[in-house]
C-alpha atoms as a PDB file:
ATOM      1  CA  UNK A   1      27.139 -23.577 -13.462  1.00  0.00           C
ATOM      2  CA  UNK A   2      27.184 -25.498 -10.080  1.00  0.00           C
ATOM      3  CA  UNK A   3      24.020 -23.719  -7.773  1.00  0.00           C
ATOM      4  CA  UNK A   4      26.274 -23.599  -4.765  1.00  0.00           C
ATOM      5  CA  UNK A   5      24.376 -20.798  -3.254  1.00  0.00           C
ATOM      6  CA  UNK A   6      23.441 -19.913  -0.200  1.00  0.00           C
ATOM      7  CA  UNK A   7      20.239 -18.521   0.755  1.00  0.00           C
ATOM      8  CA  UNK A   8      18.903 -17.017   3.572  1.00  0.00           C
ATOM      9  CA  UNK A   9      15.496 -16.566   4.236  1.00  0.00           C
ATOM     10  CA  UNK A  10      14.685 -14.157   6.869  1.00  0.00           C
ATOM     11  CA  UNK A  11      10.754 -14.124   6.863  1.00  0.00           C
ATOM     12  CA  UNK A  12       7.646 -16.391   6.464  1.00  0.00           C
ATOM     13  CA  UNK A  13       6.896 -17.044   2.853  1.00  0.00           C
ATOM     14  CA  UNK A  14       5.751 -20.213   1.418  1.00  0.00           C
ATOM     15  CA  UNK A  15       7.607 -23.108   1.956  1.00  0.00           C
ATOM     16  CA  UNK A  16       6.931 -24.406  -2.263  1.00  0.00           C
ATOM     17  CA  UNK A  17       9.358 -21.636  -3.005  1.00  0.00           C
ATOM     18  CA  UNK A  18      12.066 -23.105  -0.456  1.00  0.00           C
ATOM     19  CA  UNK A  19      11.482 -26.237  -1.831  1.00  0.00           C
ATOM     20  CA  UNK A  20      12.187 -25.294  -5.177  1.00  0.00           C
ATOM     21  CA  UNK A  21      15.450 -23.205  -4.871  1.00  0.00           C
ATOM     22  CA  UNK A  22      16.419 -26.290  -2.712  1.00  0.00           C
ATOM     23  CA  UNK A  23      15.858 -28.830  -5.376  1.00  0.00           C
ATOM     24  CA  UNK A  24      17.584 -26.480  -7.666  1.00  0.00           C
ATOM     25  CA  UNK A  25      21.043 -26.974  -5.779  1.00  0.00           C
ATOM     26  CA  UNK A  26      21.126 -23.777  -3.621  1.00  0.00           C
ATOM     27  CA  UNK A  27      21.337 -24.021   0.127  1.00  0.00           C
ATOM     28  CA  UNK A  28      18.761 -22.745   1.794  1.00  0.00           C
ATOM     29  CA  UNK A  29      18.594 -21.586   5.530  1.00  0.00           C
ATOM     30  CA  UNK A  30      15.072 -20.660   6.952  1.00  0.00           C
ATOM     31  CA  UNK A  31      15.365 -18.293   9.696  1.00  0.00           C
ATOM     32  CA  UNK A  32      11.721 -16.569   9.696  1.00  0.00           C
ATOM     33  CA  UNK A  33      11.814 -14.621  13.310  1.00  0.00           C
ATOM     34  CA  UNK A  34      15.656 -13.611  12.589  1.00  0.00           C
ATOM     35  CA  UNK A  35      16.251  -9.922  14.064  1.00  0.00           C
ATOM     36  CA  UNK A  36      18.461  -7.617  12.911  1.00  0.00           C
ATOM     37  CA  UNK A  37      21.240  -7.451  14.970  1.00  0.00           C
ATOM     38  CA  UNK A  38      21.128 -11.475  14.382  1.00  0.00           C
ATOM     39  CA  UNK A  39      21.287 -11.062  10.458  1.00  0.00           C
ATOM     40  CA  UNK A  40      24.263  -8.571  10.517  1.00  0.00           C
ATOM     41  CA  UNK A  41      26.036 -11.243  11.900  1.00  0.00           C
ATOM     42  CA  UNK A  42      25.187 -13.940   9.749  1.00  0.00           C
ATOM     43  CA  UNK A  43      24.472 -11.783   6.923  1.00  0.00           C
ATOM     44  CA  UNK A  44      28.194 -12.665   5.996  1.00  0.00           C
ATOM     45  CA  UNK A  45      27.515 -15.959   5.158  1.00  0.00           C
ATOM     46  CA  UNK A  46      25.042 -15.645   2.417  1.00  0.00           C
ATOM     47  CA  UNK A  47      24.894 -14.705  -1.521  1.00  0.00           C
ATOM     48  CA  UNK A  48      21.046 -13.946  -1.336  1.00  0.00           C
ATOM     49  CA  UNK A  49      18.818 -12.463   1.192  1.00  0.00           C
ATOM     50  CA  UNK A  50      14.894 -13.336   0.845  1.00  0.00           C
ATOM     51  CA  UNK A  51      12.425 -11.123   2.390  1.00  0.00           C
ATOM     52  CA  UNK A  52       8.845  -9.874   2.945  1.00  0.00           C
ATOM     53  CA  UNK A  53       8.157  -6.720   4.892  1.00  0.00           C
ATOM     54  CA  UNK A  54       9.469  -7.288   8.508  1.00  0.00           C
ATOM     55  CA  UNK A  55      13.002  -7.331   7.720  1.00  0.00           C
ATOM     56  CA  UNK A  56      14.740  -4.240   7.015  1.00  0.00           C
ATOM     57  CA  UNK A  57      17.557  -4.444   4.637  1.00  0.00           C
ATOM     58  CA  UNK A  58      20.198  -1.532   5.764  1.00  0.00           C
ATOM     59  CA  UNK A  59      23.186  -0.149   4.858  1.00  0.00           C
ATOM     60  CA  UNK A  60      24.201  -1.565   7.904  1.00  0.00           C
ATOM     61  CA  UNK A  61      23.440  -5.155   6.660  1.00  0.00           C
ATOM     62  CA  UNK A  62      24.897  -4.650   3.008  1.00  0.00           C
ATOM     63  CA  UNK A  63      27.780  -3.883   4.813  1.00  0.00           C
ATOM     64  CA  UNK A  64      28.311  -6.506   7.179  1.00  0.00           C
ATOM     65  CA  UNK A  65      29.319  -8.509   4.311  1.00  0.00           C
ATOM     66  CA  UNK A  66      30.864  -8.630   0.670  1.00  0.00           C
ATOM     67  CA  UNK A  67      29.100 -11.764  -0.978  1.00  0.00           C
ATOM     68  CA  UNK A  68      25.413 -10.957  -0.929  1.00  0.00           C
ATOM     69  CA  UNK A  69      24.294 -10.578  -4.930  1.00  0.00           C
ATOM     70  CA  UNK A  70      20.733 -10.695  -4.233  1.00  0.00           C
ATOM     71  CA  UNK A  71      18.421  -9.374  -2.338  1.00  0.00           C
ATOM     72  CA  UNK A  72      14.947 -10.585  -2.814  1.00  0.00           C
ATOM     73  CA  UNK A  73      11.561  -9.163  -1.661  1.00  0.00           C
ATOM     74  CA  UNK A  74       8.640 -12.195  -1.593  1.00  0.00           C
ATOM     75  CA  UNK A  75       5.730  -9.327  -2.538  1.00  0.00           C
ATOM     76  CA  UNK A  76       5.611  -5.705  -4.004  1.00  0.00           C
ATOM     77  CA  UNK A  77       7.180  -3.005  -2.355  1.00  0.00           C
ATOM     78  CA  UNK A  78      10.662  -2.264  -1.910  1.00  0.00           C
ATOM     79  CA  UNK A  79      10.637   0.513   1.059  1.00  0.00           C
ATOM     80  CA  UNK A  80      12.230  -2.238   3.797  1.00  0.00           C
ATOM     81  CA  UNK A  81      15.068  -2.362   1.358  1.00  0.00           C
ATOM     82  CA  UNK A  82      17.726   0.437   0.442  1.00  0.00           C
ATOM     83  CA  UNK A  83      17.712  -0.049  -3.063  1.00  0.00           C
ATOM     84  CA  UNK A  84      20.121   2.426  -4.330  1.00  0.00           C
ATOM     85  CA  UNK A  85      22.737   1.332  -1.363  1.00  0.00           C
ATOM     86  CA  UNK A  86      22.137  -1.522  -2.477  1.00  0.00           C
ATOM     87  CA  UNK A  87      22.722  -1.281  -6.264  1.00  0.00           C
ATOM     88  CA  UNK A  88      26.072   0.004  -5.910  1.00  0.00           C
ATOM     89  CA  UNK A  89      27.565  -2.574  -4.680  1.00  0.00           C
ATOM     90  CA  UNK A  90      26.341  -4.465  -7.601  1.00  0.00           C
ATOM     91  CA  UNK A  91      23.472  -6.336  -6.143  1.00  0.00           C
ATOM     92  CA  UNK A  92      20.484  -7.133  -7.540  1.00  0.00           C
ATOM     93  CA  UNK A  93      17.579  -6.176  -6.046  1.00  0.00           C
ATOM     94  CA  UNK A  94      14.179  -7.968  -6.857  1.00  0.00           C
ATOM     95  CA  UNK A  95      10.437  -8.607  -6.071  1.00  0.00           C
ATOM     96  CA  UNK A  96       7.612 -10.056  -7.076  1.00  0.00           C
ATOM     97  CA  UNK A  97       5.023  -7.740  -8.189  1.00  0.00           C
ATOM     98  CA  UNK A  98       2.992  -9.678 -10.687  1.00  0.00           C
ATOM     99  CA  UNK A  99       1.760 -12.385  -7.442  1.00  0.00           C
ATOM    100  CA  UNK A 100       0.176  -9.838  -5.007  1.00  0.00           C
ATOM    101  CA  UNK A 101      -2.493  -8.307  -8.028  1.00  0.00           C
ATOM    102  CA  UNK A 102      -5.536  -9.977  -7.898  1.00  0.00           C
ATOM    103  CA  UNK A 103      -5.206 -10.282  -3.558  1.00  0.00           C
ATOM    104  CA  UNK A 104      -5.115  -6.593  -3.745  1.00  0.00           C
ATOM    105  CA  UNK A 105      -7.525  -5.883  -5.968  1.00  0.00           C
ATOM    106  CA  UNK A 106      -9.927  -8.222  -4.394  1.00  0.00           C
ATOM    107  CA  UNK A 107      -9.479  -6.469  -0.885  1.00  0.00           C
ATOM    108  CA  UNK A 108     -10.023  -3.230  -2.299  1.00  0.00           C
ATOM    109  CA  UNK A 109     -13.229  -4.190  -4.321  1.00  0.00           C
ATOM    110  CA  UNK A 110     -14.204  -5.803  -0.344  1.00  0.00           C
ATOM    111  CA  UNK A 111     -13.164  -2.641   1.095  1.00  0.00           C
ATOM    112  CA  UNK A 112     -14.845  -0.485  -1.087  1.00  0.00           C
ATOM    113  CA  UNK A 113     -18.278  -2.726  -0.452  1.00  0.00           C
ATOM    114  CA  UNK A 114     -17.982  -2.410   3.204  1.00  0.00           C
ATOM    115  CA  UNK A 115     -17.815   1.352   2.534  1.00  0.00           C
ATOM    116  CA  UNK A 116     -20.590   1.678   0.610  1.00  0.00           C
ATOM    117  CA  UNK A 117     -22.987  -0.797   2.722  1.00  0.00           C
ATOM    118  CA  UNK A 118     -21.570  -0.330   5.697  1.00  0.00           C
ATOM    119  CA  UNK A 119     -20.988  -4.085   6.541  1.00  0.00           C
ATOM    120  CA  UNK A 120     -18.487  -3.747   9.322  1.00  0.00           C
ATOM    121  CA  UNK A 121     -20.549  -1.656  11.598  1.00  0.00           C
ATOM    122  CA  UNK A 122     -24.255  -3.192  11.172  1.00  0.00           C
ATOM    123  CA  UNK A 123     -22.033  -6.566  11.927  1.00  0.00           C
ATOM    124  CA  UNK A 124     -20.861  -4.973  14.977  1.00  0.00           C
ATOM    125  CA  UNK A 125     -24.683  -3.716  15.652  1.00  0.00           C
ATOM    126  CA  UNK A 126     -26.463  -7.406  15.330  1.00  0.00           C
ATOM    127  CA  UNK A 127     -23.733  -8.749  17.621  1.00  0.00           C
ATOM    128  CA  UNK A 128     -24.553  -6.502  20.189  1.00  0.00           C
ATOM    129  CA  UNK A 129     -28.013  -6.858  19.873  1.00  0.00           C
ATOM    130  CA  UNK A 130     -28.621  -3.375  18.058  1.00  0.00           C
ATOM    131  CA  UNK A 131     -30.696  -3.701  14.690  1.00  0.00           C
ATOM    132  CA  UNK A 132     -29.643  -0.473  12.791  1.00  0.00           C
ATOM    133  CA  UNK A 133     -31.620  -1.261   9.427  1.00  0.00           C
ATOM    134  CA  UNK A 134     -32.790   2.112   9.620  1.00  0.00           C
ATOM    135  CA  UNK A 135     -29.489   4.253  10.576  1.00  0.00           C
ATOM    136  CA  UNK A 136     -27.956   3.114   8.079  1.00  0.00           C
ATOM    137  CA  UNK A 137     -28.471   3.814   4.020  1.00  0.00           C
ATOM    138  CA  UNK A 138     -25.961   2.255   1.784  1.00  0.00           C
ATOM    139  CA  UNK A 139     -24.877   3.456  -2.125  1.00  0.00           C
ATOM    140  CA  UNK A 140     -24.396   1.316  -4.852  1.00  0.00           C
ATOM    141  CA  UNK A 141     -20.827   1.242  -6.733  1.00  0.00           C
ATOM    142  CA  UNK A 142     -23.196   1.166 -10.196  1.00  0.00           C
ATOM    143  CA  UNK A 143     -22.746   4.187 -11.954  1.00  0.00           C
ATOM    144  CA  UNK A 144     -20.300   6.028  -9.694  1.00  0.00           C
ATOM    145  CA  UNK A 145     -16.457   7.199 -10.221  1.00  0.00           C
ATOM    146  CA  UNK A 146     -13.197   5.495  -9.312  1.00  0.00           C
ATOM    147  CA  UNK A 147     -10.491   7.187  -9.115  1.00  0.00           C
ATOM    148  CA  UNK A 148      -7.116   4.930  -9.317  1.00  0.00           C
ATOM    149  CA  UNK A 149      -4.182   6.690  -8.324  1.00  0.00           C
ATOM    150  CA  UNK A 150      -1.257   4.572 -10.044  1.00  0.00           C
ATOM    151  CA  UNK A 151      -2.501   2.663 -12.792  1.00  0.00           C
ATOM    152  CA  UNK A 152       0.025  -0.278 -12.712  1.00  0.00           C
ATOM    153  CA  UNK A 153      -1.165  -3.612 -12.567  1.00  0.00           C
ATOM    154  CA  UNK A 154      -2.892  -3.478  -9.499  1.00  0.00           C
ATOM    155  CA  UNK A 155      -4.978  -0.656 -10.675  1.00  0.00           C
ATOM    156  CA  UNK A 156      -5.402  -2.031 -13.916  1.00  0.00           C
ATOM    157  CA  UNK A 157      -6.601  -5.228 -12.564  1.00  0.00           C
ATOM    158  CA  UNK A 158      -9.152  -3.019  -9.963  1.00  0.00           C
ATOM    159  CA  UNK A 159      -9.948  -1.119 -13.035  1.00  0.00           C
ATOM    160  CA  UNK A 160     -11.270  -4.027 -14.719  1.00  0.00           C
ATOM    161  CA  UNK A 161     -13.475  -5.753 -11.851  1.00  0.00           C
ATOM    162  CA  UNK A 162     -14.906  -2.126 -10.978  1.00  0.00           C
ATOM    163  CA  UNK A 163     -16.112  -2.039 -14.860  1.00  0.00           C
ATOM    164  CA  UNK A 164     -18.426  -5.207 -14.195  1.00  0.00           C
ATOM    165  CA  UNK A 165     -19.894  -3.253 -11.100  1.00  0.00           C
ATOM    166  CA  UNK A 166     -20.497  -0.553 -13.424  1.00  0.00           C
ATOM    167  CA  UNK A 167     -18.845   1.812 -12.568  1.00  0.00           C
ATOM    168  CA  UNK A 168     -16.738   4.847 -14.247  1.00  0.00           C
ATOM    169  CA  UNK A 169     -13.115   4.894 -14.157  1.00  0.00           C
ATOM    170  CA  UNK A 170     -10.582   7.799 -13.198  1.00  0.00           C
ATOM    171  CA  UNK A 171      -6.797   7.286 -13.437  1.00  0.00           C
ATOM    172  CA  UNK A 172      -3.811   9.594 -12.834  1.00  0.00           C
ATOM    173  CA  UNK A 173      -0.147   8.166 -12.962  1.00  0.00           C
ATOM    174  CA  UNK A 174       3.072   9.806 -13.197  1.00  0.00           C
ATOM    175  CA  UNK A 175       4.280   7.536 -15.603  1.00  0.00           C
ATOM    176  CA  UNK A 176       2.158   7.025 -19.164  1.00  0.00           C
ATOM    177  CA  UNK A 177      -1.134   5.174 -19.131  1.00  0.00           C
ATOM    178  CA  UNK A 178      -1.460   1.795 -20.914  1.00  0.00           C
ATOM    179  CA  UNK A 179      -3.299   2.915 -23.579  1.00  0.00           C
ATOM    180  CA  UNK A 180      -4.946  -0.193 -24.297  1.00  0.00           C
ATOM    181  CA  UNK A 181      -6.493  -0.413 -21.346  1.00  0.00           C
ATOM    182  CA  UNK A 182      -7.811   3.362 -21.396  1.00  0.00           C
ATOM    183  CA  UNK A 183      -9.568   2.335 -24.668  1.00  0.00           C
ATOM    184  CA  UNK A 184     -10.702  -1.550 -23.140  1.00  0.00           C
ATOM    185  CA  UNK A 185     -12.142   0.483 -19.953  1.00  0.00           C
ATOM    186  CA  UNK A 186     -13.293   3.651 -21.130  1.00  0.00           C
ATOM    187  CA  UNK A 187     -10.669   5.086 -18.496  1.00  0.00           C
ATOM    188  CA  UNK A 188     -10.718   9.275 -18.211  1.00  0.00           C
ATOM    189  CA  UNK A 189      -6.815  10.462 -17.418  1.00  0.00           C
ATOM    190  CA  UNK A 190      -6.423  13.057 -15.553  1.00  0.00           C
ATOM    191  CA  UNK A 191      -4.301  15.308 -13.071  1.00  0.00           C
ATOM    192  CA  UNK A 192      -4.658  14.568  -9.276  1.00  0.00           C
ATOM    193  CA  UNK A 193      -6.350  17.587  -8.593  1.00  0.00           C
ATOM    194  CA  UNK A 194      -8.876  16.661 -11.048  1.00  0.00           C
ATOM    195  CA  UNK A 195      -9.117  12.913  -9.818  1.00  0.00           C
ATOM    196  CA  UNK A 196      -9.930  13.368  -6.133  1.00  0.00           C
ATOM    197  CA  UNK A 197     -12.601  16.333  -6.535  1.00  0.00           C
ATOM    198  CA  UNK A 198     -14.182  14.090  -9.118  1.00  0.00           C
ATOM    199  CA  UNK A 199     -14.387  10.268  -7.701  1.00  0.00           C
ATOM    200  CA  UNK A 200     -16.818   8.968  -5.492  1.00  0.00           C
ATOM    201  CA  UNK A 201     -13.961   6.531  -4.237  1.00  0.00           C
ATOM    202  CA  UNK A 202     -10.466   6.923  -4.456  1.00  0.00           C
ATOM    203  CA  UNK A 203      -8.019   3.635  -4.434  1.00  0.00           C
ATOM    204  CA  UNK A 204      -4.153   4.511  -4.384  1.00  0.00           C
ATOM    205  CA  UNK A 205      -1.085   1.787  -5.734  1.00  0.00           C
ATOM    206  CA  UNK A 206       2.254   3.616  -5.615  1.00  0.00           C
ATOM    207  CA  UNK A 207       5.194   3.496  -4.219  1.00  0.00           C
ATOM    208  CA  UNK A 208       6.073   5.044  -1.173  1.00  0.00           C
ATOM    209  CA  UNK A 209       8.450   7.925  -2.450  1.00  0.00           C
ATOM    210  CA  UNK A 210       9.531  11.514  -1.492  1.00  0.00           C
ATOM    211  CA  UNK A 211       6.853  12.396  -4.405  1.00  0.00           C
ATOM    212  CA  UNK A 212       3.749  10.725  -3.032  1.00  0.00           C
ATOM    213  CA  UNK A 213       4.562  10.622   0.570  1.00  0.00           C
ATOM    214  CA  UNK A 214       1.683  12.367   2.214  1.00  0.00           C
ATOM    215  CA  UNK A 215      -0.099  12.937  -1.044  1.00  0.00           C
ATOM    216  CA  UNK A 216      -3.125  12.788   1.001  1.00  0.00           C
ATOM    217  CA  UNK A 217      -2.985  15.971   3.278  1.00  0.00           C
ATOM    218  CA  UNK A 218      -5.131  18.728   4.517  1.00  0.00           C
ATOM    219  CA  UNK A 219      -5.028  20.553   1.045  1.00  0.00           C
ATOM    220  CA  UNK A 220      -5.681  17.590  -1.240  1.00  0.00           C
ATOM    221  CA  UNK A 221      -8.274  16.268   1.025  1.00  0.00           C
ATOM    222  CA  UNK A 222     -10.291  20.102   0.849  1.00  0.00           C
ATOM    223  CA  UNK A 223     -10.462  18.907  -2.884  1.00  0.00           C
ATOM    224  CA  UNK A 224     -13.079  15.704  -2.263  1.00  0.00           C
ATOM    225  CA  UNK A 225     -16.643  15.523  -2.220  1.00  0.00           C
ATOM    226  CA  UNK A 226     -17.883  15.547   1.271  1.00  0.00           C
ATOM    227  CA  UNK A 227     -19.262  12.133  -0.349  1.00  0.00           C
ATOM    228  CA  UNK A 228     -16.136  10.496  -1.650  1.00  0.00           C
ATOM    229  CA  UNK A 229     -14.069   7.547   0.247  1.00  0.00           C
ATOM    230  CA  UNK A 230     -11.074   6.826   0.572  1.00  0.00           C
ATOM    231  CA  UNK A 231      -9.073   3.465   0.271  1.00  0.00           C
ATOM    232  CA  UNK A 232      -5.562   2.831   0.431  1.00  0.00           C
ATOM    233  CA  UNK A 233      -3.791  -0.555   0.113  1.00  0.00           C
ATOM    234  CA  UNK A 234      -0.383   0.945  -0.829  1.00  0.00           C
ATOM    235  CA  UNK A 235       1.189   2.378   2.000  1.00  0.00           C
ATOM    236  CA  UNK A 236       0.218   4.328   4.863  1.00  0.00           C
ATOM    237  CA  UNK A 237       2.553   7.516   4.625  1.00  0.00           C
ATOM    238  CA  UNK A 238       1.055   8.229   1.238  1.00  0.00           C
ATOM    239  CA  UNK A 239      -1.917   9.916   3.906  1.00  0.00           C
ATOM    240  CA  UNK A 240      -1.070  12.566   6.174  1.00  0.00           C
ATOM    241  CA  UNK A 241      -3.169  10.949   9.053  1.00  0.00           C
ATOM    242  CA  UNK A 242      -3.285  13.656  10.992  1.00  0.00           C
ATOM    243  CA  UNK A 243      -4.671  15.293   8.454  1.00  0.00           C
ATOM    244  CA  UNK A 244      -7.033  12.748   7.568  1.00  0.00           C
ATOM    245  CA  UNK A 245      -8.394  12.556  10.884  1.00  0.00           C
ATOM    246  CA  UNK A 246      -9.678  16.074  10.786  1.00  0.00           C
ATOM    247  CA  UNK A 247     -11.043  15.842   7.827  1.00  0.00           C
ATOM    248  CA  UNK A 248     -13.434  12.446   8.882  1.00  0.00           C
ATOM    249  CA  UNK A 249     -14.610  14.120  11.872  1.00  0.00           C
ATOM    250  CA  UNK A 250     -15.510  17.493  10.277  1.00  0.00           C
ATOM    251  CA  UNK A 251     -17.385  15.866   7.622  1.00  0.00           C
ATOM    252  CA  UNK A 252     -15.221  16.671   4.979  1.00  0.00           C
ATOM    253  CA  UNK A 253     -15.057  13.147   3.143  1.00  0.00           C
ATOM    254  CA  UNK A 254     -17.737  10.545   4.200  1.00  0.00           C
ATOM    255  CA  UNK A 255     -15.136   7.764   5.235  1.00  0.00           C
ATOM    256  CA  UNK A 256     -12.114   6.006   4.818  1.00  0.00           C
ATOM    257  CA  UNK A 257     -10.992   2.334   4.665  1.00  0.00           C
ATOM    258  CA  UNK A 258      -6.919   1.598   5.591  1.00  0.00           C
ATOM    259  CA  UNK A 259      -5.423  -1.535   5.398  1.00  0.00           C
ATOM    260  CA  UNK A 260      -1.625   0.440   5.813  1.00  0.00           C
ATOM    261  CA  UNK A 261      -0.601   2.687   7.866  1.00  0.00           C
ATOM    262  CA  UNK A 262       1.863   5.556   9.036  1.00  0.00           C
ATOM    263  CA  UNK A 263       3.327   3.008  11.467  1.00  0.00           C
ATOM    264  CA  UNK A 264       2.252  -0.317  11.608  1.00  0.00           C
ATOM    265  CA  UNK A 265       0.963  -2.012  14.176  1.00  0.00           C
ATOM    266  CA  UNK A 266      -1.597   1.727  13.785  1.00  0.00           C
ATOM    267  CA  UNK A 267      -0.541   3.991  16.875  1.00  0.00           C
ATOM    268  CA  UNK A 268      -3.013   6.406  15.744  1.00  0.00           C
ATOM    269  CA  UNK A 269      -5.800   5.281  18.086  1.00  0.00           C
ATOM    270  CA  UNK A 270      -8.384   8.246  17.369  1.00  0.00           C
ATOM    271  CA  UNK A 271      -8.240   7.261  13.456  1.00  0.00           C
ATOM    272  CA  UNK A 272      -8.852   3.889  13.448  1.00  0.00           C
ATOM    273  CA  UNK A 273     -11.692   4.080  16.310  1.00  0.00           C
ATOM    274  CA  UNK A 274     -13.578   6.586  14.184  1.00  0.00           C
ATOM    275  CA  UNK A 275     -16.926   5.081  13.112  1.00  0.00           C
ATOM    276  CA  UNK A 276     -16.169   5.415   9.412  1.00  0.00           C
ATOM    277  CA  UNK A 277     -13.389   3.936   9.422  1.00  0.00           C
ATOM    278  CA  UNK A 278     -12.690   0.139   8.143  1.00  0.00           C
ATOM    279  CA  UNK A 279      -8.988  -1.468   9.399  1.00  0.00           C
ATOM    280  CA  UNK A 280      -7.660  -4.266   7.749  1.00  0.00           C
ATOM    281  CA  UNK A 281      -3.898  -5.188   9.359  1.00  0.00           C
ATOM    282  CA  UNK A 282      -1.771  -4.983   6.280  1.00  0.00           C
ATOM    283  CA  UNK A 283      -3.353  -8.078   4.332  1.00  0.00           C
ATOM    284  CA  UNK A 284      -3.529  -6.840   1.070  1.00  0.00           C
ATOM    285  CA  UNK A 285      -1.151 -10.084  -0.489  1.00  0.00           C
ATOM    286  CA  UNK A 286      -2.270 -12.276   2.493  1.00  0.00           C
ATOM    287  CA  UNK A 287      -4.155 -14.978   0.745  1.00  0.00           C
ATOM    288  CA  UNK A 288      -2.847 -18.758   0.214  1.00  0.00           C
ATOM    289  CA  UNK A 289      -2.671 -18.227  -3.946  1.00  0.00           C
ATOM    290  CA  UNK A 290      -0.212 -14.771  -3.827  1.00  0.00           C
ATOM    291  CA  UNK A 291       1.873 -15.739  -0.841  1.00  0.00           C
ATOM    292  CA  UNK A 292       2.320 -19.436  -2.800  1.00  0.00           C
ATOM    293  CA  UNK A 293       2.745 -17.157  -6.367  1.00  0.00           C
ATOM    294  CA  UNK A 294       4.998 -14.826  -4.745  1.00  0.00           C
ATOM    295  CA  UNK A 295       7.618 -17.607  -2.997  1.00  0.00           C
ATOM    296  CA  UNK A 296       7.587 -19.509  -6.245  1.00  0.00           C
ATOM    297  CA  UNK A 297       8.188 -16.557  -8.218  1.00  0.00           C
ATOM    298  CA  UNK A 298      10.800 -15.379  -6.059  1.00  0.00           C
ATOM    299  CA  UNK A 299      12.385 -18.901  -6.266  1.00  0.00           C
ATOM    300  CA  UNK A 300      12.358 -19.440  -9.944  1.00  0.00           C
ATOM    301  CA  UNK A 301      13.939 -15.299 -10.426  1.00  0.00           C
ATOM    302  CA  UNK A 302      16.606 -16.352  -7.910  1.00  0.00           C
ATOM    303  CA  UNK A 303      17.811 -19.776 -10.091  1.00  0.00           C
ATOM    304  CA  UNK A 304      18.132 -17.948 -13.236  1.00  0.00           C
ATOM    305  CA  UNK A 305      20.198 -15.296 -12.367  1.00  0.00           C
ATOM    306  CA  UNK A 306      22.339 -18.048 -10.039  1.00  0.00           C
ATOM    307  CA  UNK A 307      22.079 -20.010 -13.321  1.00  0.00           C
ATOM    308  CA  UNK A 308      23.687 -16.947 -15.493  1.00  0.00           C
ATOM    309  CA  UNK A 309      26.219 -15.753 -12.861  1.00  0.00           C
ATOM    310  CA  UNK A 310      29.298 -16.822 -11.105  1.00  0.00           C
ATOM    311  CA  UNK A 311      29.028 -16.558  -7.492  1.00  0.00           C
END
């Protein structure tokens, strides 16, 4: 068929993945800083939608118009997008998962060393002139247990790079394990209960759902060693942070590192102040290879199901 599509693109991805659907035949509109107001206007003008995380695709917006057949997310989640509005009215709703893996994991394996050695504060200390050699006592990762919490391909990946530290693995998942990688890893399976009173660091890659919203709370966080850490690249409602608060400055878990949060930019000004506390400001997919994977794997999704429908 003819790729007479139009595209609108209403965030900053990588502009390989514009050029592609553009030498494919679709037209392609690049409004990055479009708000949403602005896009339930023009939304009627389009057949596919391409977004990261700052636009929010509403009802409101699947309304404003009849054509749209996709609606395309350039990274992992889908929470900025109502998928099930969105489904019945027959579009199709997609994302590219597989590109943002190894950025994650990386940032989590950093995270989890900046935990452990406390890099970000004796940083802070030498560039104030304070030498804290002695305030500060690191642990090795060798030897100690991670607990993933969603063992998709994120955590798998984590899984694997945590195994050449040495250390043991711990994985819960609502959904079945990949058995082959239990057996490659030496993984232990377990309940959640089991998991967080067990680990000596706990990394978390699921979905943002009625389920695992505030799976993190005062009662699951009584369950931790007063020696574990937390570190969640996910999303930030998956931690009651209110919650979480209390428990860093009683001493209940030694420290925490967030790179989402309940609302982001944080508003939670006592949390992320706290001195165990390591912010990153939601770059878990922001390196040059998984935005450039992500746009191109967005593009080349969009032209085959242009290429197998008539729009």
């Amino acid at each position: 068929m003819n790729m007479d599509g139009k595209v609108l693109v209403c965030d900053e991805i990588d502009q390989k993945g514009i050029e592609i659907m553009k030498k494919s035949g679709l037209q392609v509109d690049y409004k990055p800083e479009i708000k949403s107001d602005e896009l339930v206007k023009l939304a009627k003008d389009y057949d596919i939608l391409v977004v990261r995380s700052r636009t929010k695709i509403t009802k409101e917006i699947i309304d404003a118009n009849t054509k749209i057949k996709i609606i395309a997310r350039v990274g992992v989640g889908l929470d900025n997008i109502d998928v099930d509005y969105a489904k019945s009215k027959n579009i199709q709703v997609i994302n590219a998962a597989v590109a943002a893996m190894n950025a994650v994991a990386e940032l989590v394996i950093g995270l989890m060393l900046s935990l452990a050695r406390n890099i970000p504060i004796n940083d802070a200390g030498i560039k104030n002139d304070k030498w804290l050699k002695k305030e500060f006592k690191g642990i090795e990762l060798k030897g100690k247990y991670l607990g993933i919490v969603g063992v998709g391909k994120i955590g798998r990946r984590i899984g694997r790079i945590a195994r050449g530290f040495g250390m043991n693995l711990i994985g819960y998942d609502v959904v079945p394990i990949d058995q082959q990688f239990t057996r490659e890893v030496g993984l232990i399976t377990t309940d959640l209960n089991t998991l967080l009173s067990s680990a000596d660091f706990v990394t978390f890659h699921v979905s943002l759902t009625d389920d695992t919203r505030h799976m993190i709370n005062e009662q699951t966080l009584k369950l931790m060693k007063k020696t574990a850490y937390i570190i969640n690249t996910s999303r930030g409602a998956v931690i009651d942070e209110v919650a979480l608060y209390k428990a860093l400055k009683e001493g209940k878990i030694a420290g925490v590192a967030l790179d989402v949060f309940e609302v982001e930019p944080p508003t939670n000004n006592e949390l992320v102040k706290l001195p165990n506390v390591i912010c990153t400001p939601h770059i878990g997919a922001q390196t040059v290879e998984a935005q450039e994977l992500a746009a191109n794997v967005i593009a080349e999704q969009i032209i085959q199901i242009v290429r197998q429908s008539e729009f």
